[in-house]
PDB file of N, CA and C in Angstrom:
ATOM      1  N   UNK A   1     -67.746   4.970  46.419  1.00  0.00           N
ATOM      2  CA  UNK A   1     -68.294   5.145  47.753  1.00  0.00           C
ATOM      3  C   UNK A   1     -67.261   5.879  48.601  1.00  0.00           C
ATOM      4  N   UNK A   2     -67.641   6.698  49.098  1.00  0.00           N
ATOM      5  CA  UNK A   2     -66.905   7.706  50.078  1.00  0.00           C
ATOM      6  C   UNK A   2     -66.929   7.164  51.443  1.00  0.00           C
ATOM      7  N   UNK A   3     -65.526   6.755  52.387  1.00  0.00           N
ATOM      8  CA  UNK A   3     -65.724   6.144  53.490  1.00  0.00           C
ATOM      9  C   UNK A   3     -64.885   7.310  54.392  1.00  0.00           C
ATOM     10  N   UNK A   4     -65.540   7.799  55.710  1.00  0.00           N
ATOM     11  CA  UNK A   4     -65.358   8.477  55.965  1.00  0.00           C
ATOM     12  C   UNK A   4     -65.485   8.496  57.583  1.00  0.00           C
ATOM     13  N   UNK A   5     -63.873   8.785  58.484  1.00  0.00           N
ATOM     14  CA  UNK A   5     -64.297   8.300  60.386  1.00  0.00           C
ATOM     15  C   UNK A   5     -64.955   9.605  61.049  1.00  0.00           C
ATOM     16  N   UNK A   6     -65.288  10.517  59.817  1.00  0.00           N
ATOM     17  CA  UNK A   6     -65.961  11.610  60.754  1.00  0.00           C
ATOM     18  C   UNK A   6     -67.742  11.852  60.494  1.00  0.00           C
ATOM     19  N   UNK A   7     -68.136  12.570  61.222  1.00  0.00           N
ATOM     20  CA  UNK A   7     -69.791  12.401  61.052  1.00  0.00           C
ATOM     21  C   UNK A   7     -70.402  13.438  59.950  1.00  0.00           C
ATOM     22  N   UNK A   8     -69.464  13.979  59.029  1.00  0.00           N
ATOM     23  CA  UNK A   8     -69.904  15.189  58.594  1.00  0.00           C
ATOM     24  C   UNK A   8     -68.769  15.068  56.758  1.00  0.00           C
ATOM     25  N   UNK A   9     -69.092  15.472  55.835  1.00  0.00           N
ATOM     26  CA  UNK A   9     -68.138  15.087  54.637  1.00  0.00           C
ATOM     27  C   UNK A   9     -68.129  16.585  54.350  1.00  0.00           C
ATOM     28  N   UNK A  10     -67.150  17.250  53.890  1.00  0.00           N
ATOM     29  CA  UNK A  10     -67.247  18.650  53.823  1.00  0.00           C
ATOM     30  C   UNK A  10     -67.558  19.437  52.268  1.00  0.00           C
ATOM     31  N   UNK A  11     -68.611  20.483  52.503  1.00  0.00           N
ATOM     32  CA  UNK A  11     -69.503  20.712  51.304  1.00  0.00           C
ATOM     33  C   UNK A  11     -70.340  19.735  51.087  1.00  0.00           C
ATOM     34  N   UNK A  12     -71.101  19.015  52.001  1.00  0.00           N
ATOM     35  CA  UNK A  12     -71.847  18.627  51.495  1.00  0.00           C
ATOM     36  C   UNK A  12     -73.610  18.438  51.994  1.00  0.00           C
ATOM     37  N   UNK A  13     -74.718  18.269  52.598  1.00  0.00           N
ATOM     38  CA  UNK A  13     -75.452  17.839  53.051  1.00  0.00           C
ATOM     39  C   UNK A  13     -75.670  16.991  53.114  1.00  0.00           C
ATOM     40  N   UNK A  14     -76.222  16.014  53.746  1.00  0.00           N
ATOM     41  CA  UNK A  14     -75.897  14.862  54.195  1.00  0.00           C
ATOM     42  C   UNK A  14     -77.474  14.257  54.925  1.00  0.00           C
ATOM     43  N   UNK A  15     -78.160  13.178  54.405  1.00  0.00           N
ATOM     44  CA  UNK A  15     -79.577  12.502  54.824  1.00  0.00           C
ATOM     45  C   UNK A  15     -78.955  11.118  55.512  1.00  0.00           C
ATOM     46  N   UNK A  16     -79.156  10.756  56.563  1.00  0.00           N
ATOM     47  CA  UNK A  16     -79.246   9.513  57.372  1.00  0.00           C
ATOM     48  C   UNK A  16     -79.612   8.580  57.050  1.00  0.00           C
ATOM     49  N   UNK A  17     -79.006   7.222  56.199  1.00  0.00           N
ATOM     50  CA  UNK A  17     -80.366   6.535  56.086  1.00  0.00           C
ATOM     51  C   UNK A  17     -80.147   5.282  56.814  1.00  0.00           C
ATOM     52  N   UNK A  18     -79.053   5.475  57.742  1.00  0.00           N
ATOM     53  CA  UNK A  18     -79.236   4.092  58.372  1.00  0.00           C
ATOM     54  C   UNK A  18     -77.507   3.688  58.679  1.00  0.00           C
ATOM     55  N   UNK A  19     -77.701   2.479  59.685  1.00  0.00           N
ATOM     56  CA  UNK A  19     -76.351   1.889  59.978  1.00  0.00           C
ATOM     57  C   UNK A  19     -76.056   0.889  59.408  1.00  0.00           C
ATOM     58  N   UNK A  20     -74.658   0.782  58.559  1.00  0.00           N
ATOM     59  CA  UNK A  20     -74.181  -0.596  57.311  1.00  0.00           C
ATOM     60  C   UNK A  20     -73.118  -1.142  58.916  1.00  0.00           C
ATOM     61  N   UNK A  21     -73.368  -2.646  58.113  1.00  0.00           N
ATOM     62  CA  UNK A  21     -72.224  -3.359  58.844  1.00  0.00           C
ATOM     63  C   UNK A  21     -71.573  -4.369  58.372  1.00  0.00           C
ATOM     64  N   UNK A  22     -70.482  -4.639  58.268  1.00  0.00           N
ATOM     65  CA  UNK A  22     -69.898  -6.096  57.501  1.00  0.00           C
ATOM     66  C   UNK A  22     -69.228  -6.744  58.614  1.00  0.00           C
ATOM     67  N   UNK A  23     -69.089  -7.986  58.359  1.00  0.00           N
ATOM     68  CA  UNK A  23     -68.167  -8.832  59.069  1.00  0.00           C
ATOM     69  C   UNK A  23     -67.843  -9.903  58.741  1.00  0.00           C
ATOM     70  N   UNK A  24     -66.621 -10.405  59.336  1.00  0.00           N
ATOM     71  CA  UNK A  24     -66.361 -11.618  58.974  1.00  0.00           C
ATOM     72  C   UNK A  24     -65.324 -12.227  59.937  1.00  0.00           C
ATOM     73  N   UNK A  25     -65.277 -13.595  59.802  1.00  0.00           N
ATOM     74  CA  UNK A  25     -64.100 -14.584  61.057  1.00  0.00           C
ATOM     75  C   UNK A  25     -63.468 -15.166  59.932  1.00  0.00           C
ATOM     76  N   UNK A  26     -62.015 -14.868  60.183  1.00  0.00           N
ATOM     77  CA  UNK A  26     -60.735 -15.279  59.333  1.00  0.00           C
ATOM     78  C   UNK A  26     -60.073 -15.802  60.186  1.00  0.00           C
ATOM     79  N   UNK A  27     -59.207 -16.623  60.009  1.00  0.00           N
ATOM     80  CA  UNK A  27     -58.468 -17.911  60.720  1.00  0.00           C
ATOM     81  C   UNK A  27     -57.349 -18.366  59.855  1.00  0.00           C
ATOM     82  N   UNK A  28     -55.989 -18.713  60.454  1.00  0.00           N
ATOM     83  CA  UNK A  28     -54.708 -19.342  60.056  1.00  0.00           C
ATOM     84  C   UNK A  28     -54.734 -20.583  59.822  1.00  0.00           C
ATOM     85  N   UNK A  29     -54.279 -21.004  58.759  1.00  0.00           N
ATOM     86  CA  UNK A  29     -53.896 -22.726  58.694  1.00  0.00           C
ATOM     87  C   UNK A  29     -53.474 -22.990  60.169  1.00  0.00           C
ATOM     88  N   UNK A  30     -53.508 -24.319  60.339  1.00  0.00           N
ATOM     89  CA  UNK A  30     -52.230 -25.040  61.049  1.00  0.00           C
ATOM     90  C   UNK A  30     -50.435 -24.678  61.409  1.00  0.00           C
ATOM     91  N   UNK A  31     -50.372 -25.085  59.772  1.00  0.00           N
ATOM     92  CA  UNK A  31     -48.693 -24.582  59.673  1.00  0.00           C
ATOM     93  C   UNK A  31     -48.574 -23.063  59.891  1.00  0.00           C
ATOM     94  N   UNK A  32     -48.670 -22.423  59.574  1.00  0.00           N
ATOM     95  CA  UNK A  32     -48.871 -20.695  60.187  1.00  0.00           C
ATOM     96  C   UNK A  32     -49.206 -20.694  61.448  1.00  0.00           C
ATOM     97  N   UNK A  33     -50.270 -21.383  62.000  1.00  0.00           N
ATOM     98  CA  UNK A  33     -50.338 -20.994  63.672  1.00  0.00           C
ATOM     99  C   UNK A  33     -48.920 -21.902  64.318  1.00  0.00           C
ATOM    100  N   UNK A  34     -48.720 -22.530  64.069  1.00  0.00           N
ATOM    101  CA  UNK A  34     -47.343 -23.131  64.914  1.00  0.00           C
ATOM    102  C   UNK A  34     -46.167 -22.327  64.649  1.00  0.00           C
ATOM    103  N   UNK A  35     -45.994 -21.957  63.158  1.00  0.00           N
ATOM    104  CA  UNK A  35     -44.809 -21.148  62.899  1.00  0.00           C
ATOM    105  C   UNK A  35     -45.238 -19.654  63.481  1.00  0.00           C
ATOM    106  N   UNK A  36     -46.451 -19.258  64.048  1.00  0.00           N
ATOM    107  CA  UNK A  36     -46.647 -17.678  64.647  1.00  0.00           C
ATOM    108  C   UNK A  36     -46.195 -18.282  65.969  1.00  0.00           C
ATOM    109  N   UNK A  37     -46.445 -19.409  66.350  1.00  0.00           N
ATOM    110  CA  UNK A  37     -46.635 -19.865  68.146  1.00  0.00           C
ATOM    111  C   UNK A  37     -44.379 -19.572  68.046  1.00  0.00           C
ATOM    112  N   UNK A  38     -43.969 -20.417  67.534  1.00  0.00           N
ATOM    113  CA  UNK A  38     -41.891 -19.982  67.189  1.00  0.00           C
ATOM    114  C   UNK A  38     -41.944 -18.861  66.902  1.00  0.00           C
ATOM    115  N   UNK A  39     -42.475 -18.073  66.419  1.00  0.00           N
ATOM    116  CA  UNK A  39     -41.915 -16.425  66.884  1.00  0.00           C
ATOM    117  C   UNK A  39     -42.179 -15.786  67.784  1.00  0.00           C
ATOM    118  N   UNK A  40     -43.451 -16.417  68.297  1.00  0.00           N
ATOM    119  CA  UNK A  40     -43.814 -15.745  69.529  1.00  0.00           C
ATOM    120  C   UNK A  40     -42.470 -15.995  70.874  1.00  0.00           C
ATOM    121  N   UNK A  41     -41.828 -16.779  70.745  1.00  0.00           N
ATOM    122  CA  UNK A  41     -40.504 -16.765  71.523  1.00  0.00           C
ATOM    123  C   UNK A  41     -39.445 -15.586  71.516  1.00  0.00           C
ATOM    124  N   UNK A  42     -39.167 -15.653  69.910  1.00  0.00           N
ATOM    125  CA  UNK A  42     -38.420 -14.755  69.870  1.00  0.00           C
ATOM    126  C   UNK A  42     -38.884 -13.383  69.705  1.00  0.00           C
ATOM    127  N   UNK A  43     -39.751 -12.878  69.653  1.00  0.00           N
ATOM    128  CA  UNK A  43     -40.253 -11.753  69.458  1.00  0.00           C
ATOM    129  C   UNK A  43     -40.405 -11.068  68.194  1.00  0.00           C
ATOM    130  N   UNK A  44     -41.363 -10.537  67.785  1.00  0.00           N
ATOM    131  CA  UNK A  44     -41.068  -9.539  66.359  1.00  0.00           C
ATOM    132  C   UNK A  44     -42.424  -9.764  65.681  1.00  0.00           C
ATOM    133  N   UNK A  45     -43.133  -8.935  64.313  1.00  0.00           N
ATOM    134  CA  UNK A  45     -43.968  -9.569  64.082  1.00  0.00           C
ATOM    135  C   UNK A  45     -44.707 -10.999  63.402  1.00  0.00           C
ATOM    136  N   UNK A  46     -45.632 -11.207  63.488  1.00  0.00           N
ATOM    137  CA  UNK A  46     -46.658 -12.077  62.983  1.00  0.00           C
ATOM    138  C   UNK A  46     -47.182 -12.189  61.778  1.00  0.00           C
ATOM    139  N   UNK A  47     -46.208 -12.328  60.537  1.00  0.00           N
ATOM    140  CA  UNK A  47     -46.622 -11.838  59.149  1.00  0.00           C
ATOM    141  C   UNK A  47     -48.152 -12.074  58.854  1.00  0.00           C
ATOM    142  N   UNK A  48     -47.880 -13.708  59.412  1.00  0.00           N
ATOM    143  CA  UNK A  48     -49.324 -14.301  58.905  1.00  0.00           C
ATOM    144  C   UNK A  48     -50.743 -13.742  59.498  1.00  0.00           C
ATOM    145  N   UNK A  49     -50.383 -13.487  60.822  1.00  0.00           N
ATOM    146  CA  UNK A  49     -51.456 -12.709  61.207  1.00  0.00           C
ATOM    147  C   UNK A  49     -51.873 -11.289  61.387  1.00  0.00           C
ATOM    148  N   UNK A  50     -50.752 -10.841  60.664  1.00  0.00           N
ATOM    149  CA  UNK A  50     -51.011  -9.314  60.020  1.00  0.00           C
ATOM    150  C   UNK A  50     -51.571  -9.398  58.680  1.00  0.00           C
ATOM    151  N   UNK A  51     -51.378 -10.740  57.961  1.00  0.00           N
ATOM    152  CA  UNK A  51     -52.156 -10.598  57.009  1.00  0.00           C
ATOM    153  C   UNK A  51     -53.174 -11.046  56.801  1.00  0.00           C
ATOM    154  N   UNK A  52     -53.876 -11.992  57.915  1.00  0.00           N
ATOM    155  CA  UNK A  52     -55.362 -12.431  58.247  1.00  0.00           C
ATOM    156  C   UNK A  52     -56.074 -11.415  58.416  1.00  0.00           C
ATOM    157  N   UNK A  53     -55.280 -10.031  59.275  1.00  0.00           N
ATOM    158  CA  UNK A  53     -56.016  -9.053  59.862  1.00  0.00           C
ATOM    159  C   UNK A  53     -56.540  -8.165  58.613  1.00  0.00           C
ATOM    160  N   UNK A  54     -55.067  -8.034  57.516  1.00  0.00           N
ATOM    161  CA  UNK A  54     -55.793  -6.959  57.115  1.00  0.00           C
ATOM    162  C   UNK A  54     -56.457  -7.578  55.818  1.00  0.00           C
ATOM    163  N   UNK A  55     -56.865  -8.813  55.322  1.00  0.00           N
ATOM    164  CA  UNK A  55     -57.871  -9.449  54.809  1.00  0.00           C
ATOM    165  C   UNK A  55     -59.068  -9.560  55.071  1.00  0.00           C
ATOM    166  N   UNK A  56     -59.330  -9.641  56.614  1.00  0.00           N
ATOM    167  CA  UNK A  56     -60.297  -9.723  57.341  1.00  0.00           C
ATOM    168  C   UNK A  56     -61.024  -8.016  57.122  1.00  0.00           C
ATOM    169  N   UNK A  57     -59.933  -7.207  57.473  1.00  0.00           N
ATOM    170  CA  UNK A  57     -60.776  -5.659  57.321  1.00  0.00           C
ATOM    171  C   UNK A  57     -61.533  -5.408  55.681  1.00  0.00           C
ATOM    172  N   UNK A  58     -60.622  -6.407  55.082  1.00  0.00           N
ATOM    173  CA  UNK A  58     -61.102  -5.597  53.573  1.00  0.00           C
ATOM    174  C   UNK A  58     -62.579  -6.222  52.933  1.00  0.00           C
ATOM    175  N   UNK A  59     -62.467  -7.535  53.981  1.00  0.00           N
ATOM    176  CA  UNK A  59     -63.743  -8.473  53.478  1.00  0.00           C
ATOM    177  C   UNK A  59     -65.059  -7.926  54.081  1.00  0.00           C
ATOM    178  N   UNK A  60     -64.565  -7.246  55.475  1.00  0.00           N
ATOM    179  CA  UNK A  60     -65.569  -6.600  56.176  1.00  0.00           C
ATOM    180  C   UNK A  60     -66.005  -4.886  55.735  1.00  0.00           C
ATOM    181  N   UNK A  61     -65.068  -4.514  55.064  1.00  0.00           N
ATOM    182  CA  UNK A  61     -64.874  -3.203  54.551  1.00  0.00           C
ATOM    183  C   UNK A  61     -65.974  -3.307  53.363  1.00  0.00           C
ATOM    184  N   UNK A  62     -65.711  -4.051  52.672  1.00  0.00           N
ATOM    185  CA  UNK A  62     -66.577  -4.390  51.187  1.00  0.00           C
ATOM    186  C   UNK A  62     -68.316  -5.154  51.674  1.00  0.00           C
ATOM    187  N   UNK A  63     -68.315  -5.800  52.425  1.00  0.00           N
ATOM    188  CA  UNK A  63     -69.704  -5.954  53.187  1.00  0.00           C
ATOM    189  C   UNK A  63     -70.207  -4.739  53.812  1.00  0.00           C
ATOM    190  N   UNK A  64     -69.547  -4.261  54.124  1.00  0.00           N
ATOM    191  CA  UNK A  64     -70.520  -2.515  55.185  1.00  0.00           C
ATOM    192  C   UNK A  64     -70.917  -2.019  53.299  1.00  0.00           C
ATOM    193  N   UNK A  65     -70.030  -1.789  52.872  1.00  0.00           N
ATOM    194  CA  UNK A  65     -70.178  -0.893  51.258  1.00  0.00           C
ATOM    195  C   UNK A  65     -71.450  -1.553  50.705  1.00  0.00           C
ATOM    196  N   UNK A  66     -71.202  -3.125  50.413  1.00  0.00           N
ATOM    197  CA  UNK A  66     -72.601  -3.840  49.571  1.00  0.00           C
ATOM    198  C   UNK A  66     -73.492  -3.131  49.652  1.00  0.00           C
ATOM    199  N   UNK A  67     -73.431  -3.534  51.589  1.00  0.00           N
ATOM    200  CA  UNK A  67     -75.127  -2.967  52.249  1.00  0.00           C
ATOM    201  C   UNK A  67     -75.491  -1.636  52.028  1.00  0.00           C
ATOM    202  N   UNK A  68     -74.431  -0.485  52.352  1.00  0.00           N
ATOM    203  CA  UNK A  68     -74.731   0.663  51.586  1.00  0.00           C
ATOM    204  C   UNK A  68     -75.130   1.258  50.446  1.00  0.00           C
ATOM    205  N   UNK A  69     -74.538   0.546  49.635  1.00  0.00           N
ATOM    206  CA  UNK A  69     -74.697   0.574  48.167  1.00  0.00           C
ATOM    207  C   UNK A  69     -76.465   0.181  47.866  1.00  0.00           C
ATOM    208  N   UNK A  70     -77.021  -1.049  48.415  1.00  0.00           N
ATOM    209  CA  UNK A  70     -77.969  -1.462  48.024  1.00  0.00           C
ATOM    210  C   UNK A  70     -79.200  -0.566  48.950  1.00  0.00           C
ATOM    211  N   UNK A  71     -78.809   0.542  49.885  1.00  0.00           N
ATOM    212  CA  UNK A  71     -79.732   1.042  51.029  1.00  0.00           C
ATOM    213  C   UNK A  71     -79.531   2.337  49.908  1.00  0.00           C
ATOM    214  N   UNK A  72     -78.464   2.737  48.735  1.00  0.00           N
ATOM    215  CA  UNK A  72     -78.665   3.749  48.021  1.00  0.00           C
ATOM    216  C   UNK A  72     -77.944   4.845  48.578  1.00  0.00           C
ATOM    217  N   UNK A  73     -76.875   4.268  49.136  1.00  0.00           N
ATOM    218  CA  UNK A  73     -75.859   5.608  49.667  1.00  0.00           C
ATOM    219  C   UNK A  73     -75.025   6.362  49.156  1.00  0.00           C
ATOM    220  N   UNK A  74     -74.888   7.452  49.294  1.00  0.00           N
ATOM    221  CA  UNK A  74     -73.817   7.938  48.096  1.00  0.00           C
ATOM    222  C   UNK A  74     -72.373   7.853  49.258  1.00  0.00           C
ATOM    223  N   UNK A  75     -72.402   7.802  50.536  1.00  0.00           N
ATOM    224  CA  UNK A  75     -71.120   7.599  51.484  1.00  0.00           C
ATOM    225  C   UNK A  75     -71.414   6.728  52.615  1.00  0.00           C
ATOM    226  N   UNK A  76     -70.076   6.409  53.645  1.00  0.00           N
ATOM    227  CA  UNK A  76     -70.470   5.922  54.397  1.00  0.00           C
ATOM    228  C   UNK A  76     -69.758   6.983  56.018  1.00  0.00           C
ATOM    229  N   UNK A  77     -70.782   7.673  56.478  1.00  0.00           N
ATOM    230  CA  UNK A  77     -69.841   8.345  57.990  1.00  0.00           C
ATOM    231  C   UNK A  77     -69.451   7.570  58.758  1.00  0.00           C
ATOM    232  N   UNK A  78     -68.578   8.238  59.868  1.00  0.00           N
ATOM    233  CA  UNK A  78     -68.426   7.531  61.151  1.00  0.00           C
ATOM    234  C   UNK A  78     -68.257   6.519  61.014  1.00  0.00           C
ATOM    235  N   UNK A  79     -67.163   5.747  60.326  1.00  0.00           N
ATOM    236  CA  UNK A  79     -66.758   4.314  60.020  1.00  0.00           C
ATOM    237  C   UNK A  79     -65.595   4.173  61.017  1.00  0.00           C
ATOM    238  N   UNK A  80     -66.176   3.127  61.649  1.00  0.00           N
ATOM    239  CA  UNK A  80     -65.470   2.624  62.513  1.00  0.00           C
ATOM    240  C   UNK A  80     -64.914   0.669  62.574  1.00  0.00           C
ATOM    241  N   UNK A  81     -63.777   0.579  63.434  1.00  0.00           N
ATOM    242  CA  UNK A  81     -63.577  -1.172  63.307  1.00  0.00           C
ATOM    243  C   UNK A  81     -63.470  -1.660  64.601  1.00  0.00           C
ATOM    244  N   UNK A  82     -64.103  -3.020  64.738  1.00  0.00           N
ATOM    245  CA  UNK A  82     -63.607  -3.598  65.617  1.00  0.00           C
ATOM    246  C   UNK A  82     -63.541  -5.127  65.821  1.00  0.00           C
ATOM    247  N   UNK A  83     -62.714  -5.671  66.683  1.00  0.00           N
ATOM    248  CA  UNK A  83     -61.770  -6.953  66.328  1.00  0.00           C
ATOM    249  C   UNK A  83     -62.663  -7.555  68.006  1.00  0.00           C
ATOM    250  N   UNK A  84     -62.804  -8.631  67.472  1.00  0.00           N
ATOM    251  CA  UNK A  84     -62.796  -9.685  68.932  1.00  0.00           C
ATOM    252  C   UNK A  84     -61.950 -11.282  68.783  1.00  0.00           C
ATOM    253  N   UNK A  85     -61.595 -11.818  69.430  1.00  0.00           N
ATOM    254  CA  UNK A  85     -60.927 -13.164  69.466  1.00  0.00           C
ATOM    255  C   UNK A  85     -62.168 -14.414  69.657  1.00  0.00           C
ATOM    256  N   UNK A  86     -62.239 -14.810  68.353  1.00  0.00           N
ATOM    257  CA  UNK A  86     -63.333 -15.936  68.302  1.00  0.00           C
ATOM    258  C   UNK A  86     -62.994 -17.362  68.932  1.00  0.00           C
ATOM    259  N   UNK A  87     -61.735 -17.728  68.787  1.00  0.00           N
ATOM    260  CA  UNK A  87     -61.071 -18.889  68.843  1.00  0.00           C
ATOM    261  C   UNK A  87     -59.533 -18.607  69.066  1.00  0.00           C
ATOM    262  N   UNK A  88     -58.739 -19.578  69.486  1.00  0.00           N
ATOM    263  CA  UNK A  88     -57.516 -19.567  69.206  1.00  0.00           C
ATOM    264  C   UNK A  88     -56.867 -19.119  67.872  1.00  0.00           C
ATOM    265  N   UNK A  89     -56.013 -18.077  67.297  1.00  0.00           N
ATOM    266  CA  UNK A  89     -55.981 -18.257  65.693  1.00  0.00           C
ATOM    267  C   UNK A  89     -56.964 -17.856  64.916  1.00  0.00           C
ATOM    268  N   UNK A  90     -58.091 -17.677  64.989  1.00  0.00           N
ATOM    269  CA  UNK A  90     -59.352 -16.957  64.636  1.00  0.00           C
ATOM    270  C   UNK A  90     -59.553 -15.932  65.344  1.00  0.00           C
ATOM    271  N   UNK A  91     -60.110 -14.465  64.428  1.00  0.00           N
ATOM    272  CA  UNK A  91     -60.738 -13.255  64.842  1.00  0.00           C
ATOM    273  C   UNK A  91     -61.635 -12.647  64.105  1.00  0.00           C
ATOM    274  N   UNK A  92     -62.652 -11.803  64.847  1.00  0.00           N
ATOM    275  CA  UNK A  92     -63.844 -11.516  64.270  1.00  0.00           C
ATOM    276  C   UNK A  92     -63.594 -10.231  63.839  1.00  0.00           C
ATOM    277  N   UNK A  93     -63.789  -9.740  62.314  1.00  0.00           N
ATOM    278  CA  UNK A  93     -63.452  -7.825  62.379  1.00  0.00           C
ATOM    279  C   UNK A  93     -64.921  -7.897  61.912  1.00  0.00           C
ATOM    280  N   UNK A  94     -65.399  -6.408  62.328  1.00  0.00           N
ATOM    281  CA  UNK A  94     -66.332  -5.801  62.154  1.00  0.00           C
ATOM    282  C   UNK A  94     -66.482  -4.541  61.369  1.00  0.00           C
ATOM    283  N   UNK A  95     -66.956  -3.594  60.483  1.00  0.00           N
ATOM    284  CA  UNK A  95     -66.269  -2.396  60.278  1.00  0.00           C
ATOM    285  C   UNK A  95     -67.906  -1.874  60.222  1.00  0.00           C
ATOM    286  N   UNK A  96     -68.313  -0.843  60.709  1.00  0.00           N
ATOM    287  CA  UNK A  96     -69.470  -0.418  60.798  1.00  0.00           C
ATOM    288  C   UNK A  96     -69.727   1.151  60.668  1.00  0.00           C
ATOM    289  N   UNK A  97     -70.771   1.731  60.427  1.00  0.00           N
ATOM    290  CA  UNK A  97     -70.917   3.176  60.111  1.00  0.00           C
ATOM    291  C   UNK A  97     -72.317   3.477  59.903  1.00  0.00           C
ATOM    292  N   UNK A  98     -72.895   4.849  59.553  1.00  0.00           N
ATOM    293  CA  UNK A  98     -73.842   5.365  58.878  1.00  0.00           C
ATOM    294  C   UNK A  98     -74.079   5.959  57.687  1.00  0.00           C
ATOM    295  N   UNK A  99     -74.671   4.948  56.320  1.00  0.00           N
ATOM    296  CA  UNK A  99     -75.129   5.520  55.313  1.00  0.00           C
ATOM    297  C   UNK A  99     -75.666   6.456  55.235  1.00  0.00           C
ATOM    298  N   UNK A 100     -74.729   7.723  53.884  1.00  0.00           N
ATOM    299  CA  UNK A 100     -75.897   8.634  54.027  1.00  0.00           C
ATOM    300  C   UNK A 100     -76.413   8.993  52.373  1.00  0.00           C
ATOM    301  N   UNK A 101     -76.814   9.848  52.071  1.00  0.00           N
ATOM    302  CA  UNK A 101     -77.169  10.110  51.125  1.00  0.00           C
ATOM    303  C   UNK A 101     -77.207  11.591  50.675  1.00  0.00           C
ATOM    304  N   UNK A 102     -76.856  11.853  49.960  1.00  0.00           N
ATOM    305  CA  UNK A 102     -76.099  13.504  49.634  1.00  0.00           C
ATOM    306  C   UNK A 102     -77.388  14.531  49.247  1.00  0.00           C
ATOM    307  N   UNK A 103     -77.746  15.584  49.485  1.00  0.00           N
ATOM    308  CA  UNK A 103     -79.198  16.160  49.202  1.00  0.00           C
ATOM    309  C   UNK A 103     -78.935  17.161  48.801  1.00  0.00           C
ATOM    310  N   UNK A 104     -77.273  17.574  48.660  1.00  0.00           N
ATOM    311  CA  UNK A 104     -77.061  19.077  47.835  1.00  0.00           C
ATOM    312  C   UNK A 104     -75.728  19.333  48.781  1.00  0.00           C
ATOM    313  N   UNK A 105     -75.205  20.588  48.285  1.00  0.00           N
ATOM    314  CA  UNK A 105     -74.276  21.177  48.051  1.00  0.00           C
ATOM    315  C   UNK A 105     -74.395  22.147  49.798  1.00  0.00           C
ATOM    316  N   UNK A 106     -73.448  22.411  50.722  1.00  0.00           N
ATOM    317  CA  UNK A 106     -73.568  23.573  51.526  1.00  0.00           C
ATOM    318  C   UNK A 106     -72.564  24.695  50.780  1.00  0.00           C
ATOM    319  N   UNK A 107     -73.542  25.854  51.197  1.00  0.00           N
ATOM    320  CA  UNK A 107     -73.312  26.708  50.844  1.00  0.00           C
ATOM    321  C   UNK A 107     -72.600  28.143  51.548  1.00  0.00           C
TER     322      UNK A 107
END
C-alpha cells in the first residue's frame, strides 16, 4: 500500500473511492506516568510517552490501511494525523486520508 501526504502519486491516475480512517487511545501504566510526572521537573524527554505516541500512530496507521485494503485501494492520498488528549496519560491518534485506486498510467 502506497501512503502518501500529497493529493496526487506521480505517473499515475488516480479514482477516489473514499475516506479510510484508523484510530486508537493508548495510555501509560502507572509506574511510567509517575516516573514521566519526575522528569517533568527536570526537563528533557518522555521516553515512555514517545513511545505510546509512536505505537499509537502505527496501530492507527495499519487501521486507515485495513479499511483501504478492504474498499480495494491500490494507495492511500492526503494522509494526514491527528492527536487529542483523552485523559490524563492517555491520547487519541487518528491517521486519516483518501483511498484511491489506480486506472492507468499518465502519459
Amino acid at each position: 500500500m502506497i501512503l502518501v501526504n500529497t493529493d496526487y502519486i506521480t505517473g499515475k491516475k488516480l479514482k477516489m473511492l473514499g475516506i479510510v480512517q484508523g484510530s486508537t487511545v493508548q495510555s501509560k501504566h502507572i509506574g511510567r506516568d509517575i516516573a514521566a510526572g519526575f522528569k517533568s521537573l527536570v526537563g528533557g524527554e518522555l521516553n515512555g510517552y514517545t513511545e505510546m505516541m509512536e505505537d499509537a500512530r502505527k496501530y492507527a496507521t495499519h487501521r486507515m490501511i485495513d479499511q483501504a485494503v478492504n474498499m480495494g485501494a491500490d494507495a492511500i492520498v492526503n494522509v494526514r494525523f491527528a492527536t487529542s488528549a483523552i485523559m490524563q496519560g492517555a491520547a487519541e491518534v487518528i491517521a486519516y486520508g483518501t483511498a484511491v485506486k489506480f486506472t492507468g498510467d499518465e502519459e
